[in-house]
N, C-alpha and C. Protein backbone atom coordinates (compact mmCIF):
# COMPACT_ATOMS: atom_id res chain seq x y z
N UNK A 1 0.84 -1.18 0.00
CA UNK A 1 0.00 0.00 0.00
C UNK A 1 0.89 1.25 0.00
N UNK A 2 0.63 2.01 -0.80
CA UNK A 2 1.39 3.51 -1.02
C UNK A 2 0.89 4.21 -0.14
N UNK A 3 1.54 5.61 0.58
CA UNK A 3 0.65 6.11 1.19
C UNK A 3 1.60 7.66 0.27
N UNK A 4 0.79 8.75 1.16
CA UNK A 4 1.61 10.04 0.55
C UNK A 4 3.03 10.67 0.80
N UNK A 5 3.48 9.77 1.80
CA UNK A 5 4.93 9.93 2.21
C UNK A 5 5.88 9.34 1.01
N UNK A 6 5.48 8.23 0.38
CA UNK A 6 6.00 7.57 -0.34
C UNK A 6 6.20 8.51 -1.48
N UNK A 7 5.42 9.90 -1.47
CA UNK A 7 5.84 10.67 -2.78
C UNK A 7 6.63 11.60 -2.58
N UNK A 8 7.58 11.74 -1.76
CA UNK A 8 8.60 12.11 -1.32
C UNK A 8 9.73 11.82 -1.58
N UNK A 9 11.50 11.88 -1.46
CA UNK A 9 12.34 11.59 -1.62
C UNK A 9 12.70 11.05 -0.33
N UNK A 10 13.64 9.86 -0.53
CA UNK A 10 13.87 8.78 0.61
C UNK A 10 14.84 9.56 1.93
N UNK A 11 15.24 10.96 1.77
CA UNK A 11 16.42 11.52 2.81
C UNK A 11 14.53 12.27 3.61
N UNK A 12 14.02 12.76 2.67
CA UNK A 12 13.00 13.77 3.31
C UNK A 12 11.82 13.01 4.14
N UNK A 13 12.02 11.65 4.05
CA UNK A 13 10.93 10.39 4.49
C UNK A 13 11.69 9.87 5.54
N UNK A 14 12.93 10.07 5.40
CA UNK A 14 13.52 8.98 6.53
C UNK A 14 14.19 10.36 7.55
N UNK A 15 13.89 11.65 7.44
CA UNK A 15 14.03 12.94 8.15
C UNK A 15 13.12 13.09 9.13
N UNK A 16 11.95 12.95 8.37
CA UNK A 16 9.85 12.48 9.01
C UNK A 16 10.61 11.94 9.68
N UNK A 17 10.92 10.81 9.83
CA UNK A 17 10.53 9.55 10.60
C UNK A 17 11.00 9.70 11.68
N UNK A 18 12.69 10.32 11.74
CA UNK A 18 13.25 10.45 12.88
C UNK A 18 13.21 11.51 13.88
N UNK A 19 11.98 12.74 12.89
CA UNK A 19 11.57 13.26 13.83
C UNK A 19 10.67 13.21 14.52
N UNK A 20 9.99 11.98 13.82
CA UNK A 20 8.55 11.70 15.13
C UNK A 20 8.96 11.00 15.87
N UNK A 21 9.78 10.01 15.61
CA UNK A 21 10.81 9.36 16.92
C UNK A 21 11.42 9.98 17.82
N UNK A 22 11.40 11.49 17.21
CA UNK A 22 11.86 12.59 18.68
C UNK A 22 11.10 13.70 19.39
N UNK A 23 9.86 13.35 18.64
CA UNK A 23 8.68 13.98 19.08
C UNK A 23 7.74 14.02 20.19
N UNK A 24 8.14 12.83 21.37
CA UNK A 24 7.33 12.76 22.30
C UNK A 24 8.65 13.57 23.43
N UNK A 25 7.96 14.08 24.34
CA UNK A 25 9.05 14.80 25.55
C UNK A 25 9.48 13.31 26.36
N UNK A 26 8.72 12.31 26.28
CA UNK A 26 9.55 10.90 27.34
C UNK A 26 10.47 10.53 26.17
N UNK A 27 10.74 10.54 25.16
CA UNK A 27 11.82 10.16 24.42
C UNK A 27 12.93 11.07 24.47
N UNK A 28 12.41 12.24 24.40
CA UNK A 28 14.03 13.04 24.69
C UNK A 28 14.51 13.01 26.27
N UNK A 29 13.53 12.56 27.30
CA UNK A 29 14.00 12.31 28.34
C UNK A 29 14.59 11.12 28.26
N UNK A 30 14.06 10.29 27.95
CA UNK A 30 15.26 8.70 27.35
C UNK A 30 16.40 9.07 27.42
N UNK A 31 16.62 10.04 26.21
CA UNK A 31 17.85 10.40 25.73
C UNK A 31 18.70 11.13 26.70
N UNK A 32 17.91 11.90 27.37
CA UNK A 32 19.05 12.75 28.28
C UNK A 32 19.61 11.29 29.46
N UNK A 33 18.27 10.69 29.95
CA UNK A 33 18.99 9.79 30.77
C UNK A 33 20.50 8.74 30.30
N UNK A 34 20.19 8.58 29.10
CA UNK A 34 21.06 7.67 28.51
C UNK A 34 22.46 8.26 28.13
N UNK A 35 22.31 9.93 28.02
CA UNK A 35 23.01 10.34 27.84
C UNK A 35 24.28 10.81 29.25
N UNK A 36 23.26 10.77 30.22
CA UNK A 36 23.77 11.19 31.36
C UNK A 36 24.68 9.66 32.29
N UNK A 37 23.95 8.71 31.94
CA UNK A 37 24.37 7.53 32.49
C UNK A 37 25.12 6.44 31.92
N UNK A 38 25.42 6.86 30.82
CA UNK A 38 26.03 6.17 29.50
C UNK A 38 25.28 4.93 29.02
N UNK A 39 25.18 4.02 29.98
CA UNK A 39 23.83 3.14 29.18
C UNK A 39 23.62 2.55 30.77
N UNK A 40 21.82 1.68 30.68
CA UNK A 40 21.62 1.21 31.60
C UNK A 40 20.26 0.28 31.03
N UNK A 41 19.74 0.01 31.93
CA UNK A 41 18.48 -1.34 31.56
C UNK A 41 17.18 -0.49 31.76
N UNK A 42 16.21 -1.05 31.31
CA UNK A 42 14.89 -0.12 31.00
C UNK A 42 14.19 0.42 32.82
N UNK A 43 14.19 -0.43 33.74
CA UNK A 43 14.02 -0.21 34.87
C UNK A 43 14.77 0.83 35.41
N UNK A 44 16.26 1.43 35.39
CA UNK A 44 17.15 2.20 35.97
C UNK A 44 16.26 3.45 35.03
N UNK A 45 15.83 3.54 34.19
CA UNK A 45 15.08 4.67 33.11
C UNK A 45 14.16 4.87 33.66
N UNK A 46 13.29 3.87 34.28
CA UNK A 46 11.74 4.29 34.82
C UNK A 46 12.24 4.82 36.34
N UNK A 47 12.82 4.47 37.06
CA UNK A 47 13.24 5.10 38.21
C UNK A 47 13.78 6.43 38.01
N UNK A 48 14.30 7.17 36.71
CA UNK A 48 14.15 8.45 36.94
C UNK A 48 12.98 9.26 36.12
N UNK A 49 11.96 8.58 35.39
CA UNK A 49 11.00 8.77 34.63
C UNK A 49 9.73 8.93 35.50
N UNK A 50 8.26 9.46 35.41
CA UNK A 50 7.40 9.77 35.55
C UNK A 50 6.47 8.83 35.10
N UNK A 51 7.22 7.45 34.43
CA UNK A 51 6.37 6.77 33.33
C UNK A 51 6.06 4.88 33.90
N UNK A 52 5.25 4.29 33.47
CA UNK A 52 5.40 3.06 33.67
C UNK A 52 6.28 2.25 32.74
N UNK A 53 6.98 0.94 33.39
CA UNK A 53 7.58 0.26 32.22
C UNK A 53 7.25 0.10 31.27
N UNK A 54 6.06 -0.44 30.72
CA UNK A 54 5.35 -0.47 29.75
C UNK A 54 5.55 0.34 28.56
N UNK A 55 5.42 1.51 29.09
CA UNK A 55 5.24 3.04 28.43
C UNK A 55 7.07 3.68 28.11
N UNK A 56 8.04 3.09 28.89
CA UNK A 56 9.15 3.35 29.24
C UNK A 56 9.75 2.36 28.09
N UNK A 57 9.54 0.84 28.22
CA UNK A 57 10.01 0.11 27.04
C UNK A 57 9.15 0.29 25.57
N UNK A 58 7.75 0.79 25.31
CA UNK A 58 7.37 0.77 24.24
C UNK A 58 8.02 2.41 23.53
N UNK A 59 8.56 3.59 24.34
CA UNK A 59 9.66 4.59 24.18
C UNK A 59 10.88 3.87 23.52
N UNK A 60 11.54 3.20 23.97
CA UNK A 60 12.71 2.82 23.59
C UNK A 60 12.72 1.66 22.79
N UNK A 61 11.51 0.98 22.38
CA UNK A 61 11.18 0.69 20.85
C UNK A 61 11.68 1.63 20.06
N UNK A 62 10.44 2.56 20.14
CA UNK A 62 10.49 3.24 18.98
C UNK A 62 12.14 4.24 19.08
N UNK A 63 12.51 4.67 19.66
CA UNK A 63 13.64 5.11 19.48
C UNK A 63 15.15 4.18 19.26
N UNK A 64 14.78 3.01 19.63
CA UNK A 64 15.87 1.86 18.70
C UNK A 64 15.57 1.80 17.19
N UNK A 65 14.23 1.46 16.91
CA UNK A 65 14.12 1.72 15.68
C UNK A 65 14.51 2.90 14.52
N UNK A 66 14.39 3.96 15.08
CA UNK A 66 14.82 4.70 14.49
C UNK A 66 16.30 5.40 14.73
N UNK A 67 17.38 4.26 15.57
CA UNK A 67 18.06 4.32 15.63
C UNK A 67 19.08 5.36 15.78
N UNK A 68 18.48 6.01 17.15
CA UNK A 68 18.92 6.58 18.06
C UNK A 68 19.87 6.11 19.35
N UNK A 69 19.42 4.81 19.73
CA UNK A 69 19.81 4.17 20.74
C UNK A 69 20.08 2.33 19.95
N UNK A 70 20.78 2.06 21.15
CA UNK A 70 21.18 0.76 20.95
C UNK A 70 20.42 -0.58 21.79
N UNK A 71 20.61 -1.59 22.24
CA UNK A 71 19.86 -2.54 23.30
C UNK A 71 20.81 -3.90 22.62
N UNK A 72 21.58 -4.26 23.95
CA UNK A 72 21.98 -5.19 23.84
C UNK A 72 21.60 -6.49 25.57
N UNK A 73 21.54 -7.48 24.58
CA UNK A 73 20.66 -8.40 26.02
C UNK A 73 21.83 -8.54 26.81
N UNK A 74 21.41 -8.39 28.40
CA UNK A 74 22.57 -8.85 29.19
C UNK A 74 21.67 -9.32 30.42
N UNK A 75 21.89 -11.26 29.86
CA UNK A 75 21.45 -11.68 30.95
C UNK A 75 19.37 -11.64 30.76
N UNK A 76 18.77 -11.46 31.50
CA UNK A 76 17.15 -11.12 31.85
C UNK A 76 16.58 -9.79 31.44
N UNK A 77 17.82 -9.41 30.94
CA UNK A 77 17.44 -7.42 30.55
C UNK A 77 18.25 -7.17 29.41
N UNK A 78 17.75 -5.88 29.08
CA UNK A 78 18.34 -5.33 27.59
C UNK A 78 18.59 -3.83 28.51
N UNK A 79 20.09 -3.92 27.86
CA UNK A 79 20.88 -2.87 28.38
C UNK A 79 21.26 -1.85 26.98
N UNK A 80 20.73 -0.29 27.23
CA UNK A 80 20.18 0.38 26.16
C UNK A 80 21.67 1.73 26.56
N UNK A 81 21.96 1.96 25.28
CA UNK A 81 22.77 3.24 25.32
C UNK A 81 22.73 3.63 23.99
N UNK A 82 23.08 5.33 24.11
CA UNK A 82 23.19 6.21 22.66
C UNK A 82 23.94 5.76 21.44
N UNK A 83 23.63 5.69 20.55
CA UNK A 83 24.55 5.73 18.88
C UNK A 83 24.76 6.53 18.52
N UNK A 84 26.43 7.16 19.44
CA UNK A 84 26.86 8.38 18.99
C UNK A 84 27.01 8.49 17.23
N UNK A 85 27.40 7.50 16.65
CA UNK A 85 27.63 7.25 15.26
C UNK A 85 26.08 8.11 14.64
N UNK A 86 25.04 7.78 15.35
CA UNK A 86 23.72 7.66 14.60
C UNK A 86 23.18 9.03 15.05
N UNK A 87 23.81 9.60 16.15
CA UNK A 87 23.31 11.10 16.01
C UNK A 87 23.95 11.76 15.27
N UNK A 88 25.31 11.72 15.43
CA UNK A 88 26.43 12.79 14.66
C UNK A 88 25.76 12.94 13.18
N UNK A 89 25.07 11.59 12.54
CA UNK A 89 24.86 11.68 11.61
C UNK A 89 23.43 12.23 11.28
N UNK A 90 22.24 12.35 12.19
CA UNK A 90 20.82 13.25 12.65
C UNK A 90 20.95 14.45 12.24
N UNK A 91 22.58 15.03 13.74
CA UNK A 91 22.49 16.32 13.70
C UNK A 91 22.90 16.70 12.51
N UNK A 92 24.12 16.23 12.03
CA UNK A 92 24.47 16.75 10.07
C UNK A 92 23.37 16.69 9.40
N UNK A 93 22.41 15.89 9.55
CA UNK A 93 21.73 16.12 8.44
C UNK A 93 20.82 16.86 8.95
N UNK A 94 19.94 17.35 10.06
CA UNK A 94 19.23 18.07 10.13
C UNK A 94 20.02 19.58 10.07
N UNK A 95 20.80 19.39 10.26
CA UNK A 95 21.75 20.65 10.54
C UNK A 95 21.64 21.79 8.80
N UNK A 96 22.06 20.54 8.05
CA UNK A 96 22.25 20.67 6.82
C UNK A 96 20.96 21.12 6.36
N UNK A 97 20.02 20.38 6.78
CA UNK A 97 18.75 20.96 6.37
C UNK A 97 17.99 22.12 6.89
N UNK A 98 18.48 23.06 8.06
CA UNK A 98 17.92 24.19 8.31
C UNK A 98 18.99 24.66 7.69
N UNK A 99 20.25 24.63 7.57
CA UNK A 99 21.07 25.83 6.69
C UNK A 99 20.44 25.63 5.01
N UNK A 100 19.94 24.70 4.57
CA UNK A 100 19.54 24.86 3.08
C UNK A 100 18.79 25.64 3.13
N UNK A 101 17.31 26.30 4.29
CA UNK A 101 16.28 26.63 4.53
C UNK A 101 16.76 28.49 4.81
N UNK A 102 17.72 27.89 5.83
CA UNK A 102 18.15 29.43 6.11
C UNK A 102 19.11 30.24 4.78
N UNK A 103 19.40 29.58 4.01
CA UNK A 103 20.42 30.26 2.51
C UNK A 103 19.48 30.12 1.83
N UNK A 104 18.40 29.74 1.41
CA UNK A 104 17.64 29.70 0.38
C UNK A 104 16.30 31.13 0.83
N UNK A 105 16.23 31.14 2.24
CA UNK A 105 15.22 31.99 1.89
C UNK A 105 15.47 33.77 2.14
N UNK A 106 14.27 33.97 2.00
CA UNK A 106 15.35 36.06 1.62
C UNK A 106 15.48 36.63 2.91
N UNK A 107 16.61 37.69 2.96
CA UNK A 107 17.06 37.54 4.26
C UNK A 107 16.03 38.92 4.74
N UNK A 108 15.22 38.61 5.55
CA UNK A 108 13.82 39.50 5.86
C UNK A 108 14.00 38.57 7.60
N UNK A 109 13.16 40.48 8.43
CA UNK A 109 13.06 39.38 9.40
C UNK A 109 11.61 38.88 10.21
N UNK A 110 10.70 39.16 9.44
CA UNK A 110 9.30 38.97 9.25
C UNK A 110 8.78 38.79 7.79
N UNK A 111 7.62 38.28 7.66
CA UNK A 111 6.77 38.02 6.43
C UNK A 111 5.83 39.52 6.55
């Protein structure tokens, strides 16, 4: 099934994607935790979270998937930390994409 994303180019579809993967505020709290603790298991996350496990591991689904974070099994648990590789490469490209936005449009500082 096609949908209307599909009429897009594959950098501007897979841009979407990773920003709805960073679109909820418990996912960028993920991130700060993970960032702050270098990696840890989904329980050490809900102990500084507001959230239930549930809600805490179906977060860090979706932000493995879109490959932000990592999860490797250790033991009875999956032990989750950042893909510095996989942001460096986020921020370039989003980066890249507000400077195309900011050089392309006229330099005004209202409409």
């Amino acid at each position: 099934m096609h949908t209307k994303a599909d009429q897009f180019d594959a950098e501007t579809a897979e841009m979407a994607e990773q920003a709805k993967a960073l679109s909820h505020p418990a996912r960028l709290a993920i991130l700060r935790v993970l960032a702050d603790r270098d990696e840890c298991i989904c329980g050490e996350i809900v102990a500084d979270l507001p959230l239930a496990q549930s809600t805490v591991s179906r977060h860090l689904k979706v932000l493995k998937e879109a490959g932000f974070i990592q999860g490797t099994v250790d033991g009875p648990s999956v032990c989750y930390c950042l893909d510095p590789a996989a942001l460096d490469a986020v921020r370039d490209q989003f980066g890249a994409f507000f400077e195309g936005l900011l050089d392309a449009a006229p330099d005004r500082a209202h409409c």
